[in-house]
N, C-alpha and C. Protein backbone atom coordinates (compact mmCIF):
# COMPACT_ATOMS: atom_id res chain seq x y z
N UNK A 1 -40.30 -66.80 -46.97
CA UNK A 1 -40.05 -65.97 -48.15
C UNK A 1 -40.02 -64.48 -47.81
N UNK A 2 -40.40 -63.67 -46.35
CA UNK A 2 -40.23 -62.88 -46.54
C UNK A 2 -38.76 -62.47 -46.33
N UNK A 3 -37.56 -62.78 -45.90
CA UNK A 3 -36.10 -62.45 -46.21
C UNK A 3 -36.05 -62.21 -47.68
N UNK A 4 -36.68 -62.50 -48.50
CA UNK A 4 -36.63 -62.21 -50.44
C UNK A 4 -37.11 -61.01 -50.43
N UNK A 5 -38.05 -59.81 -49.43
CA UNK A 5 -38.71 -58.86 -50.31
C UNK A 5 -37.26 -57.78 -50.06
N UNK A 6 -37.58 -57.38 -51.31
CA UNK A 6 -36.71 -56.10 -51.20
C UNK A 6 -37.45 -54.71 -51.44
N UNK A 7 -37.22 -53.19 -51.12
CA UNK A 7 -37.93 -52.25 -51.48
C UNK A 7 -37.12 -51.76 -52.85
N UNK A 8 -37.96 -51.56 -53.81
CA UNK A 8 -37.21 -51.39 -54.79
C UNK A 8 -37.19 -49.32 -54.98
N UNK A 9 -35.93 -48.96 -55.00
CA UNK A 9 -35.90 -47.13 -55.23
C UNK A 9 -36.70 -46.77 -56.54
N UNK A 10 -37.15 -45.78 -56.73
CA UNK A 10 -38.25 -45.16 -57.92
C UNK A 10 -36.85 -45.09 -59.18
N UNK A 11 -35.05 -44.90 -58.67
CA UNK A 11 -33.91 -45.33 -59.63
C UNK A 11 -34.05 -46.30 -59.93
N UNK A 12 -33.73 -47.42 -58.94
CA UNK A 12 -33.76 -48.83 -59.16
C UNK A 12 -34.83 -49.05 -60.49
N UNK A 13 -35.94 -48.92 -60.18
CA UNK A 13 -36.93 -49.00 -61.10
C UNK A 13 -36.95 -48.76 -62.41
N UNK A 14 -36.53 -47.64 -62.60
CA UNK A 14 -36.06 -46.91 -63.78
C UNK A 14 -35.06 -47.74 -64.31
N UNK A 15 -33.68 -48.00 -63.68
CA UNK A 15 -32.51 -48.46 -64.70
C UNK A 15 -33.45 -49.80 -65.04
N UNK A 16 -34.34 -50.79 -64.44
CA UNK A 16 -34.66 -51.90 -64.81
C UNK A 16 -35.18 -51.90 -66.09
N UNK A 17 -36.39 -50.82 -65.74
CA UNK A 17 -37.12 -50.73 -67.23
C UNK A 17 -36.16 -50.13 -68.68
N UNK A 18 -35.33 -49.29 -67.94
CA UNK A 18 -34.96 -48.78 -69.17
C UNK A 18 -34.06 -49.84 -69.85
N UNK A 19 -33.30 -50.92 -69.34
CA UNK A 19 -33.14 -52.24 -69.65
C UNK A 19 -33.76 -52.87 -70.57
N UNK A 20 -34.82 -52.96 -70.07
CA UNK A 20 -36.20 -53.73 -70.94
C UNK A 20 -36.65 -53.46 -72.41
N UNK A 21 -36.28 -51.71 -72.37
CA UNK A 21 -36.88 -50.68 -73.21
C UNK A 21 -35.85 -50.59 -74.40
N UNK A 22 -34.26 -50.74 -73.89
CA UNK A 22 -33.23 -51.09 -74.66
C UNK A 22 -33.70 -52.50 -75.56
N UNK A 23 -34.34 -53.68 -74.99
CA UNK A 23 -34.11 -54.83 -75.90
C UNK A 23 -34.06 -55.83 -74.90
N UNK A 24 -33.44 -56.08 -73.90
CA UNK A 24 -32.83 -57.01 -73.02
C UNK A 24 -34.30 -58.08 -72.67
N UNK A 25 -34.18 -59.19 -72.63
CA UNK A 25 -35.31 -59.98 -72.71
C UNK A 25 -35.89 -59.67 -71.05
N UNK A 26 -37.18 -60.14 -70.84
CA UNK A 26 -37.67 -60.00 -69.67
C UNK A 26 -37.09 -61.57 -68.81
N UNK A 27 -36.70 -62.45 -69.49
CA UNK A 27 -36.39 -63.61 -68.83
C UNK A 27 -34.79 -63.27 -67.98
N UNK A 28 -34.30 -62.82 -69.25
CA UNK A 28 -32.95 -62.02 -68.57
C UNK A 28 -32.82 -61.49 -67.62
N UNK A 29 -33.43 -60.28 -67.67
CA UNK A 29 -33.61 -58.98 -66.23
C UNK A 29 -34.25 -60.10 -65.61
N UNK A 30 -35.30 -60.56 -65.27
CA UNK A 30 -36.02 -61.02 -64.25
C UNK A 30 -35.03 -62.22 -63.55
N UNK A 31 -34.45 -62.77 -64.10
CA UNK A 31 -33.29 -63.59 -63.60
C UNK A 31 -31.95 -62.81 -62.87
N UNK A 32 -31.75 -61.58 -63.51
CA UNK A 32 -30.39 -61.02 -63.24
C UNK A 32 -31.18 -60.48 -61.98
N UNK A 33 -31.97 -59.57 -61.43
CA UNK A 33 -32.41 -58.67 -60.73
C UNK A 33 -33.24 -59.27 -59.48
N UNK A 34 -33.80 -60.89 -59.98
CA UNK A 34 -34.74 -61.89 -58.73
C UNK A 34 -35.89 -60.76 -58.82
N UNK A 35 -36.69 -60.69 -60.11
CA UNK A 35 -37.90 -59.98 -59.91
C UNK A 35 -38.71 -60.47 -60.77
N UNK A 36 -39.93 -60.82 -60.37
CA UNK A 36 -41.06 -61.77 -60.98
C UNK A 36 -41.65 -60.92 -62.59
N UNK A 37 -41.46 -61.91 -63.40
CA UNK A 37 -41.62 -61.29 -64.60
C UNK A 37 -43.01 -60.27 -64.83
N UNK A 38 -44.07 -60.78 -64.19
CA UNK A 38 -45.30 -60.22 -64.54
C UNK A 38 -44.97 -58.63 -63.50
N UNK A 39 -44.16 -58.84 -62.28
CA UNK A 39 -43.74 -57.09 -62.09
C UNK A 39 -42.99 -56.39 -62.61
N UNK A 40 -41.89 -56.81 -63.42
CA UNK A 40 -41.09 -56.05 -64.84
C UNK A 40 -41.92 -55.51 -65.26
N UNK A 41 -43.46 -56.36 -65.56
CA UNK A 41 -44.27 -55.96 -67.08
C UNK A 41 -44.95 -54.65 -66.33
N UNK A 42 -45.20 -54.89 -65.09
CA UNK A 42 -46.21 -53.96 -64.65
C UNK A 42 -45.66 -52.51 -64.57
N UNK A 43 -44.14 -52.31 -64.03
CA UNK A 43 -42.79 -51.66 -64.14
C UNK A 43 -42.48 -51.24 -65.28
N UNK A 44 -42.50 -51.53 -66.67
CA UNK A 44 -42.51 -51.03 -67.52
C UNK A 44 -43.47 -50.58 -68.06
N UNK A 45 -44.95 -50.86 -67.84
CA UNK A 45 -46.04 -50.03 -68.36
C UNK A 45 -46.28 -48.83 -67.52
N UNK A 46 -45.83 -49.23 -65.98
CA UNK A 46 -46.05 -47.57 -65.65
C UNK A 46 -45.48 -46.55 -65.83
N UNK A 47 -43.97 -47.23 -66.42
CA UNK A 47 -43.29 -46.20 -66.84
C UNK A 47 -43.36 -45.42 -68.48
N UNK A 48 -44.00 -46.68 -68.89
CA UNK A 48 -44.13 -46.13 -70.34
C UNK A 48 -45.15 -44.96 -70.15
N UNK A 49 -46.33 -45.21 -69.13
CA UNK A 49 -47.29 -44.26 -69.11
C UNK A 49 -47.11 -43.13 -68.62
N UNK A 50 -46.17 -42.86 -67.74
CA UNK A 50 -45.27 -41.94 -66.89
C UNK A 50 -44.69 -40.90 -68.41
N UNK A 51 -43.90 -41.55 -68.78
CA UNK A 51 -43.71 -41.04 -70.39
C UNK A 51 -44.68 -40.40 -71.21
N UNK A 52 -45.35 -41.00 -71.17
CA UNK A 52 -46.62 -40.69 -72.34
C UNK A 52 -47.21 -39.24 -71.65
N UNK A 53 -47.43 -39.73 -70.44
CA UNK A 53 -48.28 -38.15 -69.52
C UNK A 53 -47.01 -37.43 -69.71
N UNK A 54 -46.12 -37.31 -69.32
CA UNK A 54 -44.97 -35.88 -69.52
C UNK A 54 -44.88 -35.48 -70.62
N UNK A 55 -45.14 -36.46 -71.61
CA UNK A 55 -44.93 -36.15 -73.33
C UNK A 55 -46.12 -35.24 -73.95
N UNK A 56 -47.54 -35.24 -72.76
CA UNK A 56 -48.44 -34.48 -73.17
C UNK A 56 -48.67 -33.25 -72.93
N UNK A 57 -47.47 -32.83 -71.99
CA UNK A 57 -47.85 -31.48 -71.26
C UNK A 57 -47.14 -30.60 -72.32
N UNK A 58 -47.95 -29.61 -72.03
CA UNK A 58 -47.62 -28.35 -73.09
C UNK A 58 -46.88 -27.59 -72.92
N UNK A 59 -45.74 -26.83 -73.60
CA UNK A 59 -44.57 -25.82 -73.50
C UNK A 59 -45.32 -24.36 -73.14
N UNK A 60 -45.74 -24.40 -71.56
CA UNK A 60 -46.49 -23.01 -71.55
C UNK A 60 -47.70 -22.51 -71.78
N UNK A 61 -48.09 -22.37 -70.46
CA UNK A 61 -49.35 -22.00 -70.48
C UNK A 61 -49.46 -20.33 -71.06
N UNK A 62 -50.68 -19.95 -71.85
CA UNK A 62 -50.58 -18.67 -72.44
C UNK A 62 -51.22 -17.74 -71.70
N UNK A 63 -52.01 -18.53 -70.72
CA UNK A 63 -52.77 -17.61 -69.31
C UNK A 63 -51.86 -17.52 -68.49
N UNK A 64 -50.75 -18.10 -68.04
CA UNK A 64 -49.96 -18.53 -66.69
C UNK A 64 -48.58 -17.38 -67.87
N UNK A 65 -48.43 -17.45 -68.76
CA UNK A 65 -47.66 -16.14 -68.81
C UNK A 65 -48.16 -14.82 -68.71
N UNK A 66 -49.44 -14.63 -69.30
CA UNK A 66 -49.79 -13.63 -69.03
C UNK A 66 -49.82 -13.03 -67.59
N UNK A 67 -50.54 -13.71 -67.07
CA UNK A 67 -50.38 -13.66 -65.49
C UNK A 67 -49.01 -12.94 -64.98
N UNK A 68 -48.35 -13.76 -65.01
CA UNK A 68 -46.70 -13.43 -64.86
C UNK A 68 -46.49 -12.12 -65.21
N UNK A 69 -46.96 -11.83 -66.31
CA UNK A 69 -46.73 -10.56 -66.65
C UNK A 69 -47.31 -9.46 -66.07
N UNK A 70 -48.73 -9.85 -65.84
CA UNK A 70 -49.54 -8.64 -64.75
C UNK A 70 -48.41 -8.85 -63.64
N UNK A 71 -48.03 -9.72 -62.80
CA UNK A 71 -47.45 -9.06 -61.38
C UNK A 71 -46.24 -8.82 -62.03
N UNK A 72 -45.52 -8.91 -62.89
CA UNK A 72 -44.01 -8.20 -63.14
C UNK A 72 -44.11 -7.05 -63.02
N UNK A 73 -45.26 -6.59 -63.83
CA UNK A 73 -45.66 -5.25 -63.83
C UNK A 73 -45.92 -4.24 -62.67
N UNK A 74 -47.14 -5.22 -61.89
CA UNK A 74 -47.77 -4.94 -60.64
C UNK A 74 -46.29 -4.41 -59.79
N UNK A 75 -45.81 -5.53 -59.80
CA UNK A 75 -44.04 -5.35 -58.81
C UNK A 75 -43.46 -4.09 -58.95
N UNK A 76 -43.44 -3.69 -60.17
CA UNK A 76 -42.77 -2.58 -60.88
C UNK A 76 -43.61 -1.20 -60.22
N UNK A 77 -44.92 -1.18 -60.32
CA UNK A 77 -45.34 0.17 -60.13
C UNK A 77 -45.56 0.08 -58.53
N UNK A 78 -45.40 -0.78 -57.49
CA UNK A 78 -45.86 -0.45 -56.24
C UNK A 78 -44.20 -0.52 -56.18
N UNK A 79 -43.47 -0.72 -56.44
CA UNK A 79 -41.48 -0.60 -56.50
C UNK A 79 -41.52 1.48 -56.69
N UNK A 80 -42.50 1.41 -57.73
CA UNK A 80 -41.85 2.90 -58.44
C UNK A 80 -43.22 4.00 -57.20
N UNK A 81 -44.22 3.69 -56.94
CA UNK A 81 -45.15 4.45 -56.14
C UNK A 81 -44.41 4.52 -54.80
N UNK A 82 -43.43 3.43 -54.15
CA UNK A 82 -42.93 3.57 -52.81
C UNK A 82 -41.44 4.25 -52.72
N UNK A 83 -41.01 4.17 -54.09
CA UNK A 83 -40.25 5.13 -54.51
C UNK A 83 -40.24 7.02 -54.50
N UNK A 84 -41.58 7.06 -55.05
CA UNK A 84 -41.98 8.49 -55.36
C UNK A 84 -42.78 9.06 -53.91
N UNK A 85 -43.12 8.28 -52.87
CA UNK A 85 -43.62 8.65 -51.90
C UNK A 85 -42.18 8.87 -50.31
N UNK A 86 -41.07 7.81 -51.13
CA UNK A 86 -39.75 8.75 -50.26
C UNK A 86 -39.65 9.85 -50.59
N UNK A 87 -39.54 10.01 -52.00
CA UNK A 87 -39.04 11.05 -52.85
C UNK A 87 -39.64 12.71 -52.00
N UNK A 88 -41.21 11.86 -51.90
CA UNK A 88 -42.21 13.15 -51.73
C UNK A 88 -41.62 13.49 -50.05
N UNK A 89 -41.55 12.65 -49.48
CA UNK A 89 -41.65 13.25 -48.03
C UNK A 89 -40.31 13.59 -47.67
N UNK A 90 -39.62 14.08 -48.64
CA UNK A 90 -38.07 14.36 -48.29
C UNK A 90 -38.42 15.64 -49.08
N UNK A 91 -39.50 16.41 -49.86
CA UNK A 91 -39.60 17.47 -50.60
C UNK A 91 -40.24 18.52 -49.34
N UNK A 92 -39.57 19.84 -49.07
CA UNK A 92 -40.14 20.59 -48.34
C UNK A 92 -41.47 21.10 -48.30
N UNK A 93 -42.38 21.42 -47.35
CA UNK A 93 -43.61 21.74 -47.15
C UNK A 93 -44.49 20.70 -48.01
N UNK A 94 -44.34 19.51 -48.37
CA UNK A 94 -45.29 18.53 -48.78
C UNK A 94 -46.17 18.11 -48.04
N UNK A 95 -47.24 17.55 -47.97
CA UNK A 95 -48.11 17.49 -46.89
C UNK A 95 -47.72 15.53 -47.45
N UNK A 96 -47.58 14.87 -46.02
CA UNK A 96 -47.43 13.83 -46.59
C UNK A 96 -48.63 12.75 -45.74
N UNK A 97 -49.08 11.81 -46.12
CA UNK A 97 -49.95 11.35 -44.96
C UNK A 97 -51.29 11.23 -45.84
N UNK A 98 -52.54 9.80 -45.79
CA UNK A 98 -53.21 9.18 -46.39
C UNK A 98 -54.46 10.26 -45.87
N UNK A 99 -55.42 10.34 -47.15
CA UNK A 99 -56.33 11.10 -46.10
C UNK A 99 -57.16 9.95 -45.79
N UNK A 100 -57.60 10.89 -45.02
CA UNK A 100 -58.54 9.67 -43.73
C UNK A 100 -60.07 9.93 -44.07
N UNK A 101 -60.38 9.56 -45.41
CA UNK A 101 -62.16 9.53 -45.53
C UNK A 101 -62.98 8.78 -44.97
């Protein structure tokens, strides 16, 4: 019996269940496909649960934008400080250079 196993793709999987999920009897698929009914069942509950967890996640975190927003910002003023420090050392008699405390 092992010439029968096949590896089944995480697609494969999917079009089966979604088969199932349409209506199509499990005696059916499990006949059309040579796959043991009690692994359909198991195949369609993980997918239903697969579903259920994606269906729970939330549109956006309100910390994880904020966030975002500090370094947009952050980006912006070390963009505009490395800006103003060409600016400076192209200005005559500027003293340019970190002091050294």
């Amino acid at each position: 019996m092992a010439a029968d196993i096949q590896r089944w793709s995480k697609r494969q999987k999917m079009e089966v269940v979604l088969r199932l999920l349409r209506g199509e009897s499990l005696d059916d698929v499990s006949r059309d496909v040579k796959v043991e009914i009690s692994r359909l069942e198991e195949w369609r509950a993980n997918g239903l649960h697969g579903l259920q967890e994606a269906l729970k996640e939330r549109g956006g975190d309100p910390m994880q934008a904020q966030l975002n927003e500090v370094n947009r910002r952050l980006g912006e003023l070390i963009m505009e400080n490395e800006l103003l420090r060409i600016k400076a050392s192209r200005a005559p008699g500027f003293p340019l250079g970190r002091s050294r405390k």
